[in-house]
C-alpha atoms as a PDB file:
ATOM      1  CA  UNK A   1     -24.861 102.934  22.105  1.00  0.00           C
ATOM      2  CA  UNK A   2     -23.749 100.214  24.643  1.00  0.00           C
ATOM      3  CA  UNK A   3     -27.005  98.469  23.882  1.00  0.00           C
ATOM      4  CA  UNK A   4     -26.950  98.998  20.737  1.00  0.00           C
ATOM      5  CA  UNK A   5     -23.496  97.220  20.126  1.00  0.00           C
ATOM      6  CA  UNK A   6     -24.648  93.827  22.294  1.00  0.00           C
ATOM      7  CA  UNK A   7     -28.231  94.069  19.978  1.00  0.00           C
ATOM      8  CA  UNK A   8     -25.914  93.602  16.891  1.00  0.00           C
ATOM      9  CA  UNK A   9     -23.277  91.289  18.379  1.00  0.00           C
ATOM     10  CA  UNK A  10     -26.171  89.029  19.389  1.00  0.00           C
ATOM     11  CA  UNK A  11     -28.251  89.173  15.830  1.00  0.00           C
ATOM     12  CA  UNK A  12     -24.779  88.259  14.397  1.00  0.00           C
ATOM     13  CA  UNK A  13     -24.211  85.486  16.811  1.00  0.00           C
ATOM     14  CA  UNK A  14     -27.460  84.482  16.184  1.00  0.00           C
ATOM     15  CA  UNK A  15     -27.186  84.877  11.749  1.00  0.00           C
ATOM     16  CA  UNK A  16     -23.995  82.802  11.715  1.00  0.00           C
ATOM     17  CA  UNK A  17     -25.981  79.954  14.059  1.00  0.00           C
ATOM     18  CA  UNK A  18     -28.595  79.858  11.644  1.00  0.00           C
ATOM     19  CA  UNK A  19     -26.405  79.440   8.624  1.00  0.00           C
ATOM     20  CA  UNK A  20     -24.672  76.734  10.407  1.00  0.00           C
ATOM     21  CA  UNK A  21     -27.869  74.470  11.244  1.00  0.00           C
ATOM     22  CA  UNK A  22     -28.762  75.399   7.429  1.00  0.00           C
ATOM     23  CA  UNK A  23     -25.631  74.059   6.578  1.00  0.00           C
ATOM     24  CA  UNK A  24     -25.461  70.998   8.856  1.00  0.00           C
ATOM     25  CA  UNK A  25     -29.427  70.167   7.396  1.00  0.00           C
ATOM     26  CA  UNK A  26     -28.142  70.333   3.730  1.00  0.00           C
ATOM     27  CA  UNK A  27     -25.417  68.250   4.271  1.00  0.00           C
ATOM     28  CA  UNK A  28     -27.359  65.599   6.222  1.00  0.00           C
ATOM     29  CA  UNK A  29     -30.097  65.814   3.641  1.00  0.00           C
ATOM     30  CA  UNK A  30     -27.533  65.539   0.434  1.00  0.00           C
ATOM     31  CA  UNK A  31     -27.626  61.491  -0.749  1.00  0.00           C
ATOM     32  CA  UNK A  32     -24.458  59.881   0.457  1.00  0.00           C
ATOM     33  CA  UNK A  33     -22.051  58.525  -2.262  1.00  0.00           C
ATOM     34  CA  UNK A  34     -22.379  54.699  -2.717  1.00  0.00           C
ATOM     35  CA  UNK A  35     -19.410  53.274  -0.983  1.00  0.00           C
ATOM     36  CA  UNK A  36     -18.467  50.061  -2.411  1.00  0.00           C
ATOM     37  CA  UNK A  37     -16.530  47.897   0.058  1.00  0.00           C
ATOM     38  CA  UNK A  38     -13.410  45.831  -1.274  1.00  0.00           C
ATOM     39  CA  UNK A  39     -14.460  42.443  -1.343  1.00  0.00           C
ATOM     40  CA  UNK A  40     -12.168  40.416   1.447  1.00  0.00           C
ATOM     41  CA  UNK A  41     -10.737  37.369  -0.080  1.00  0.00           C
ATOM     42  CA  UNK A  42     -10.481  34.456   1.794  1.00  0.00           C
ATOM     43  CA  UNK A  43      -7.859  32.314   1.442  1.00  0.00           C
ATOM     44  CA  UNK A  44      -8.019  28.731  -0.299  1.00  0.00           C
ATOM     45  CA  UNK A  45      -5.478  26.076   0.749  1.00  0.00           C
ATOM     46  CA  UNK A  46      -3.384  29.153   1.584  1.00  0.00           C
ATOM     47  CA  UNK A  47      -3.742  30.586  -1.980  1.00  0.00           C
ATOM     48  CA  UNK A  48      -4.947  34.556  -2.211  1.00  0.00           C
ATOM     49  CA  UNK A  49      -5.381  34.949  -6.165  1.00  0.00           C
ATOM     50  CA  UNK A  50      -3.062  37.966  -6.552  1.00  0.00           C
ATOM     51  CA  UNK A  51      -3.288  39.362 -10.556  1.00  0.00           C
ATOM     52  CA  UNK A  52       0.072  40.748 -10.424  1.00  0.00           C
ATOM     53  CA  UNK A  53       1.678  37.264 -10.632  1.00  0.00           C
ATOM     54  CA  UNK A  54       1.599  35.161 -13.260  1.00  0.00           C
ATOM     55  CA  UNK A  55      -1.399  32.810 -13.166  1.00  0.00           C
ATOM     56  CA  UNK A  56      -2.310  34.584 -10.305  1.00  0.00           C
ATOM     57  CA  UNK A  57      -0.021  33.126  -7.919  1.00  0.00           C
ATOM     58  CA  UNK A  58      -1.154  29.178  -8.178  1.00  0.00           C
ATOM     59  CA  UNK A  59       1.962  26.890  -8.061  1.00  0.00           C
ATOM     60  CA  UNK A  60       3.374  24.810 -10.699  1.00  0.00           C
ATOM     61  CA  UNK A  61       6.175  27.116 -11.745  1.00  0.00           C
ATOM     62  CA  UNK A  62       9.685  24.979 -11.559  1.00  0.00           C
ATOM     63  CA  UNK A  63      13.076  25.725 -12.374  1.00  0.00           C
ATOM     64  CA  UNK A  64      14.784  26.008 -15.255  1.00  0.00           C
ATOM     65  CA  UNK A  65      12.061  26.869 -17.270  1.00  0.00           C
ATOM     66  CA  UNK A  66      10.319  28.776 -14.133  1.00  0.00           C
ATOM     67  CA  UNK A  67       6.971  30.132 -15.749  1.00  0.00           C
ATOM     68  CA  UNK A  68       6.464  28.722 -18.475  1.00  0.00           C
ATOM     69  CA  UNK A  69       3.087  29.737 -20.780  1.00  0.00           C
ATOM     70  CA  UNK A  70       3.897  30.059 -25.028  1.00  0.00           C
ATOM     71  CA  UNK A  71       0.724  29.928 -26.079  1.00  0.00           C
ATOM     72  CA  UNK A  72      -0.875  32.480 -23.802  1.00  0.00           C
ATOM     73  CA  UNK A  73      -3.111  30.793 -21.468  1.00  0.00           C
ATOM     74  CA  UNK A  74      -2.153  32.631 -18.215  1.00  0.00           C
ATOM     75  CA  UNK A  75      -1.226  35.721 -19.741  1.00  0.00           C
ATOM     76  CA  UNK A  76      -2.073  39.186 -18.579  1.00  0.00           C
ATOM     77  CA  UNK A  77      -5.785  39.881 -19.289  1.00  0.00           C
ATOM     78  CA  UNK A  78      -6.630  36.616 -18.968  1.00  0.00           C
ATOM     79  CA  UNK A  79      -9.753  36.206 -16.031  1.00  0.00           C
ATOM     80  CA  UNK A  80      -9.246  34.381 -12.830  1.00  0.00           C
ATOM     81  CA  UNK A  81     -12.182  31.974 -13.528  1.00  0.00           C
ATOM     82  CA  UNK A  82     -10.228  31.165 -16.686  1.00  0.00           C
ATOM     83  CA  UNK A  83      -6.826  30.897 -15.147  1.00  0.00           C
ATOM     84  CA  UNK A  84      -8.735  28.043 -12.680  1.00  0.00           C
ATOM     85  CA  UNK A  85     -10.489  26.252 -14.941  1.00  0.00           C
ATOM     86  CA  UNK A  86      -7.138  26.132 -17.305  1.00  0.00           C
ATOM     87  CA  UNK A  87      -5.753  24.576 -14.090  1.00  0.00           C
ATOM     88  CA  UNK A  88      -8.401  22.228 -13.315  1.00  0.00           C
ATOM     89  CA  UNK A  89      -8.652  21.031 -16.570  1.00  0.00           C
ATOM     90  CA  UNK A  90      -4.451  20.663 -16.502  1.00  0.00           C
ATOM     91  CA  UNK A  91      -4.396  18.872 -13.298  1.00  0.00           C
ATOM     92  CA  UNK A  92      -7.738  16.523 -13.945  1.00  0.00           C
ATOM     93  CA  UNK A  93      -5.585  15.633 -17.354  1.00  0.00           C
ATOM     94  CA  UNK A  94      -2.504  15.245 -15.431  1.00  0.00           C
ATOM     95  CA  UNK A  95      -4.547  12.358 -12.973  1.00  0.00           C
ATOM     96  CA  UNK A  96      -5.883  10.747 -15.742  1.00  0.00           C
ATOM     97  CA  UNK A  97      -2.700  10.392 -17.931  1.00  0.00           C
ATOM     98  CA  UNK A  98      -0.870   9.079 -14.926  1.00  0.00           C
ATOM     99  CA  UNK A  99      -3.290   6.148 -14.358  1.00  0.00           C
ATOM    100  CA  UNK A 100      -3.071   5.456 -18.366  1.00  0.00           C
ATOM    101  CA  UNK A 101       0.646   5.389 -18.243  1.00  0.00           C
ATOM    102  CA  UNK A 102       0.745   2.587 -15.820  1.00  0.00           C
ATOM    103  CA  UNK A 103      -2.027   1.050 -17.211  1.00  0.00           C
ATOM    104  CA  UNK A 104      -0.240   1.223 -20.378  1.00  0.00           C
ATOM    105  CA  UNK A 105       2.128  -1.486 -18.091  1.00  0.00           C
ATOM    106  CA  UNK A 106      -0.282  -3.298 -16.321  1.00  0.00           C
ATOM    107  CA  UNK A 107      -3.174  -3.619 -18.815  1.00  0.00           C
ATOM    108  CA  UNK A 108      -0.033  -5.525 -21.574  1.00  0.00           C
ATOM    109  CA  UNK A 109       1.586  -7.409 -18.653  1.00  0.00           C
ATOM    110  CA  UNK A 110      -1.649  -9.150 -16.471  1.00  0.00           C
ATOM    111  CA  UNK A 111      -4.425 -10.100 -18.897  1.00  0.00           C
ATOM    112  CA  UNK A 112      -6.613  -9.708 -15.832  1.00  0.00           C
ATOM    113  CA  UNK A 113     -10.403 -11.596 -15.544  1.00  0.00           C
ATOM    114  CA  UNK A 114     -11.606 -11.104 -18.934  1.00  0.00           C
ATOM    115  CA  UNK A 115      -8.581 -12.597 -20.764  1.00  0.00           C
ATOM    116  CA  UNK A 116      -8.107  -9.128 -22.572  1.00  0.00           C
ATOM    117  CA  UNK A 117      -4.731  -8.837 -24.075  1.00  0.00           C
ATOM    118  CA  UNK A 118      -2.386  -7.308 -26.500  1.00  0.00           C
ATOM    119  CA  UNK A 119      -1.697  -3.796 -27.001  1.00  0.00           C
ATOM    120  CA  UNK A 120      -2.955  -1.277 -24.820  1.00  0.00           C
ATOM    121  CA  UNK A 121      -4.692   0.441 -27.861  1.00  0.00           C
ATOM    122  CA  UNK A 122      -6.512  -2.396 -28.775  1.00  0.00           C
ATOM    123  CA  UNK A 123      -8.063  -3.309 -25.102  1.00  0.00           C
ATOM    124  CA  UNK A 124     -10.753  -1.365 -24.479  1.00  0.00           C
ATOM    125  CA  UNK A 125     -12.945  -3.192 -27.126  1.00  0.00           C
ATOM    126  CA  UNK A 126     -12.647  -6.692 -25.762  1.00  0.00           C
ATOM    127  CA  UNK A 127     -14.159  -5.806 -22.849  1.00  0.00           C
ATOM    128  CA  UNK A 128     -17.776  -7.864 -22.258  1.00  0.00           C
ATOM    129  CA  UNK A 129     -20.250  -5.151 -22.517  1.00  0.00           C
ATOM    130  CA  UNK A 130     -21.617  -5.569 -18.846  1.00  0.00           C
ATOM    131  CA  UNK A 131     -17.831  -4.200 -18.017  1.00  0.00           C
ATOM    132  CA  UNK A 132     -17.777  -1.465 -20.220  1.00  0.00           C
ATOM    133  CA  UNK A 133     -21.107  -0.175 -19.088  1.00  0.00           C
ATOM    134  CA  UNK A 134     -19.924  -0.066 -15.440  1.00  0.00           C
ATOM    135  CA  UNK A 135     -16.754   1.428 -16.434  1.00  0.00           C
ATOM    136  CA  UNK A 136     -18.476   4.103 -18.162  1.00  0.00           C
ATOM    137  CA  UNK A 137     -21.166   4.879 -15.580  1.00  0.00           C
ATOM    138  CA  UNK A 138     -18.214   4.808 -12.770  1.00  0.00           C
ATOM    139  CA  UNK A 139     -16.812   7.539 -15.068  1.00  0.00           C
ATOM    140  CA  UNK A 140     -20.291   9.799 -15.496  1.00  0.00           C
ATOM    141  CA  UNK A 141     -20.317   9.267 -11.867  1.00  0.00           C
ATOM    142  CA  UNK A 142     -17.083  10.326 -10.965  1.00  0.00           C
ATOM    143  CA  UNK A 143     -17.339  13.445 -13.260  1.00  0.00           C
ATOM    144  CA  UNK A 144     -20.962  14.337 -12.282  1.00  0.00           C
ATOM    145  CA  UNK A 145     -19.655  14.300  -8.704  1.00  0.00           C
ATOM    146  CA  UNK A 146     -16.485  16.996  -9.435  1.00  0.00           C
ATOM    147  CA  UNK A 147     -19.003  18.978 -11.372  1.00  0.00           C
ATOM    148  CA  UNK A 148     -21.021  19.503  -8.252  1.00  0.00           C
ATOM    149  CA  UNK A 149     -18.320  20.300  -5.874  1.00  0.00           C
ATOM    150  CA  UNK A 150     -16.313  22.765  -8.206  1.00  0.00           C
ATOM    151  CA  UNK A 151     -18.589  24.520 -10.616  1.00  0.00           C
ATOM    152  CA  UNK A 152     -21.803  26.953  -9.980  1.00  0.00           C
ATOM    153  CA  UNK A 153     -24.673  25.636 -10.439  1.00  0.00           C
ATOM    154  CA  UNK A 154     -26.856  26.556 -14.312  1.00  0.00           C
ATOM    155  CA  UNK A 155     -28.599  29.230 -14.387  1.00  0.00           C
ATOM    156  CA  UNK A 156     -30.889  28.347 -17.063  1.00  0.00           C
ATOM    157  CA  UNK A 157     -32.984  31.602 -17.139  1.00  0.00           C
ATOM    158  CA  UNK A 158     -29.408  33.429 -18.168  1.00  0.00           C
ATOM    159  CA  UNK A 159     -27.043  30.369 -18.774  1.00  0.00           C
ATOM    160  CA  UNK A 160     -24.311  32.902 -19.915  1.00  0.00           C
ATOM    161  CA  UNK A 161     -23.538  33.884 -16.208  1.00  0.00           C
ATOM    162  CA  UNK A 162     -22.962  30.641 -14.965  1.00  0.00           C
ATOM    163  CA  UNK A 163     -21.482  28.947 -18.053  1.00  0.00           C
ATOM    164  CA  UNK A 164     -17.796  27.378 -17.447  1.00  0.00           C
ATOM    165  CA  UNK A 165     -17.800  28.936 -13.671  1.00  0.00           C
ATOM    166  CA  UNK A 166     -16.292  27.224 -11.056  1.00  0.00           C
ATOM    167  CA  UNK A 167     -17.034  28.019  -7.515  1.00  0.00           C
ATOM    168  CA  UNK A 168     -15.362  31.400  -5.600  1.00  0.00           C
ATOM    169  CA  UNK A 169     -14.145  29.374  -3.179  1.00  0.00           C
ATOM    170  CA  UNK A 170     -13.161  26.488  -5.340  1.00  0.00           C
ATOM    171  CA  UNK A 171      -9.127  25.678  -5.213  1.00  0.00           C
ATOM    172  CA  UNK A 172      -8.632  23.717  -9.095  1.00  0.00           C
ATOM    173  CA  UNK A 173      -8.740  20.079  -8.393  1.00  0.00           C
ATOM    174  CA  UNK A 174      -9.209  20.168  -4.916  1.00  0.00           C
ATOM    175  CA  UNK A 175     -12.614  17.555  -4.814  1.00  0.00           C
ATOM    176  CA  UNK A 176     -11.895  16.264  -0.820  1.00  0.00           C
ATOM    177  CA  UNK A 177     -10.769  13.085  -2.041  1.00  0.00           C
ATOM    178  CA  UNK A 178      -7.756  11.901   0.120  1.00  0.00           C
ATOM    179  CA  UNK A 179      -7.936   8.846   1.159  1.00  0.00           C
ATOM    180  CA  UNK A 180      -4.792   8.424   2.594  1.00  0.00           C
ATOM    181  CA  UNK A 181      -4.118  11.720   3.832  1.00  0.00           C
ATOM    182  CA  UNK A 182      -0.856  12.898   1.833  1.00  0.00           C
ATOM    183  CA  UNK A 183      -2.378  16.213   1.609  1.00  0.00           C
ATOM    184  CA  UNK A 184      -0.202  18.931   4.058  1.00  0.00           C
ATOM    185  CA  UNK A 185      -1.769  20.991   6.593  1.00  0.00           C
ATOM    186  CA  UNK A 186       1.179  23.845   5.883  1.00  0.00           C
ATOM    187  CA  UNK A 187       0.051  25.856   2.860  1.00  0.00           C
ATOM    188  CA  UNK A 188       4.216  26.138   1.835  1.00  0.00           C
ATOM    189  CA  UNK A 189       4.028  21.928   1.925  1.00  0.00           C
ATOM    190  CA  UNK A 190       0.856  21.700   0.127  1.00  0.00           C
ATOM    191  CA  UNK A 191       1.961  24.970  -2.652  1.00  0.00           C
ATOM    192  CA  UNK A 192       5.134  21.854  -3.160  1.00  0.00           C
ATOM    193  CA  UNK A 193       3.069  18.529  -3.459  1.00  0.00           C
ATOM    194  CA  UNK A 194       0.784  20.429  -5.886  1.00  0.00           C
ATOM    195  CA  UNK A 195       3.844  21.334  -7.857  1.00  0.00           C
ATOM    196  CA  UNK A 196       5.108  17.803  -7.736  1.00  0.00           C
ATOM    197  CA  UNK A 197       1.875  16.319  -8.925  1.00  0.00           C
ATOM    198  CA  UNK A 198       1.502  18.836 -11.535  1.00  0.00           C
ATOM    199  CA  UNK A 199       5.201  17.921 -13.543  1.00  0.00           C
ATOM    200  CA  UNK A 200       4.751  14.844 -12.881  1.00  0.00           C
ATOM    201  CA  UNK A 201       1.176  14.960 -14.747  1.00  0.00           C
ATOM    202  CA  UNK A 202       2.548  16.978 -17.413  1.00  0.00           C
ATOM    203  CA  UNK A 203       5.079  13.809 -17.911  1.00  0.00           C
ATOM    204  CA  UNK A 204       2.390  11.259 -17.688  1.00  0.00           C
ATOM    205  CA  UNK A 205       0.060  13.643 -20.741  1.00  0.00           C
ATOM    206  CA  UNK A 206       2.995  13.627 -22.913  1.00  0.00           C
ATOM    207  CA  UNK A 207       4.295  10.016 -22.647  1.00  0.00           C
ATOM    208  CA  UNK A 208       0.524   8.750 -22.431  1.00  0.00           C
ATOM    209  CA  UNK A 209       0.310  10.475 -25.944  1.00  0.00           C
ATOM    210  CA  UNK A 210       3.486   8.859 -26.921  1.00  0.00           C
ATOM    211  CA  UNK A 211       2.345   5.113 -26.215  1.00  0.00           C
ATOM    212  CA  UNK A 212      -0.606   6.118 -27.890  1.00  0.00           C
ATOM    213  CA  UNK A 213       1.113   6.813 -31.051  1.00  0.00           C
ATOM    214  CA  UNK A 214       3.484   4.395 -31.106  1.00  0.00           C
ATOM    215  CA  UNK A 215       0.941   1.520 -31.025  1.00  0.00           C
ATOM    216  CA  UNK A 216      -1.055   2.812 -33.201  1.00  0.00           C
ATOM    217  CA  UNK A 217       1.617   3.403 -35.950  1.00  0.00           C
ATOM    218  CA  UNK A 218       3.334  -0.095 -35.774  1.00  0.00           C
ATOM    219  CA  UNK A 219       0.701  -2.094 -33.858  1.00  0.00           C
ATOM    220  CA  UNK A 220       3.366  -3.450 -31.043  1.00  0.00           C
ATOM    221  CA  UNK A 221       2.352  -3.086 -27.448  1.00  0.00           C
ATOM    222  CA  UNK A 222       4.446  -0.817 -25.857  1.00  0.00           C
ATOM    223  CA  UNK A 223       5.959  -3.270 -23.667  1.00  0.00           C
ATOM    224  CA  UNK A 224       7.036  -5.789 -26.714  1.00  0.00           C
ATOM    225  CA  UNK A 225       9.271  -2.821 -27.443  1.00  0.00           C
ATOM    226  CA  UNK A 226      11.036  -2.895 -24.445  1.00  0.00           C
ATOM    227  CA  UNK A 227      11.430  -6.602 -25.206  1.00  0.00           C
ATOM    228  CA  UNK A 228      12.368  -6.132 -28.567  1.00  0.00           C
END
């Protein structure tokens, strides 16, 4: 009986091994579930796009009005490739509107080497045509150059996938241009120059507009109103 008790204690020993290395085989044999890593997001001039803040975090926001978005364009649903090119397209604006306000100024007050004068409004024509082409090949230039530093490349087997994308690692209106250095090294300094340069665009866009209008309703450069 003695024998017959270690027989049995050692087939059962040897049944529940078995079952295990079954076990141990099925599970190493069953596919593993895909695992899909969370992408790491790296940091651009200090800016992590975060969706739980309004335009994802990007600066620009200033007190009293603090965030400040009527018709929608940040709002909740709203992509982060659309939130940055809504910005890029605000801040490109903003640069452009500041150099047209004081050129509003300068362009009525120095008739410069072609002898242009008169209001602002009514400039751009009397330039000689050698002039105009440079400007406007200076301006392709300039564009085609942001184009390549900010936005993906076409795809033009499937143009819908790259259509209107900028870059991942693209920070809006950030094209390396800095001639003099002004830009901050601290992300807190550079989140408040970007702010600055942002209301201050927003102020150039709407008085820009305003000259605009005004000379073209009562035909007066803007600074014969001053004058006036």
């Amino acid at each position: 009986p003695s024998g017959n008790t270690v027989r049995m204690q050692s087939s059962i020993h040897s049944t529940t091994e078995d079952e295990a290395t079954e076990v141990a085989a099925e599970a190493a044999a069953a596919p593993l579930p895909d695992i899909v890593p969370e992408p790491v997001v790296a940091p651009i001039n200090g800016w992590v796009p975060n969706e739980s803040l309004p335009c994802y975090g990007l600066p620009g926001a200033l007190a009293p009005t603090g965030f400040f978005d009527p018709l929608g364009f940040a709002q909740s649903g709203i992509t982060l490739n659309e939130v940055k090119r809504n910005r890029e397209a605000e801040v490109m604006h903003g640069r452009v509107a500041m150099l047209a306000t004081v050129g509003y100024f300068a362009g009525e007050a120095i008739s410069g080497p072609f002898n242009i004068h008169g209001p602002a409004n009514d400039q751009l024509q009397q330039m000689p045509a050698p002039a105009f082409a440079f400007l406007t090949l200076s301006i392709a230039a300039a564009e085609l150059r942001r184009a390549t530093i900010g936005w993906v490349e076409p795809d033009f087997g499937d143009w819908t996938k790259t259509l209107w994308k900028l870059r991942d690692n693209y920070y809006p209106g950030d094209i390396g241009f800095d001639p003099l250095g002004l830009k901050p090294e601290d992300s807190e300094e550079l989140d408040v120059m970007i702010t600055k340069e942002l209301q201050n665009g927003r102020l150039a866009m709407l008085a820009a507009a305003g000259f605009l209008a005004q000379e073209a309703v009562d035909g007066k450069g803007i600074l014969e109103h001053f004058s006036s």
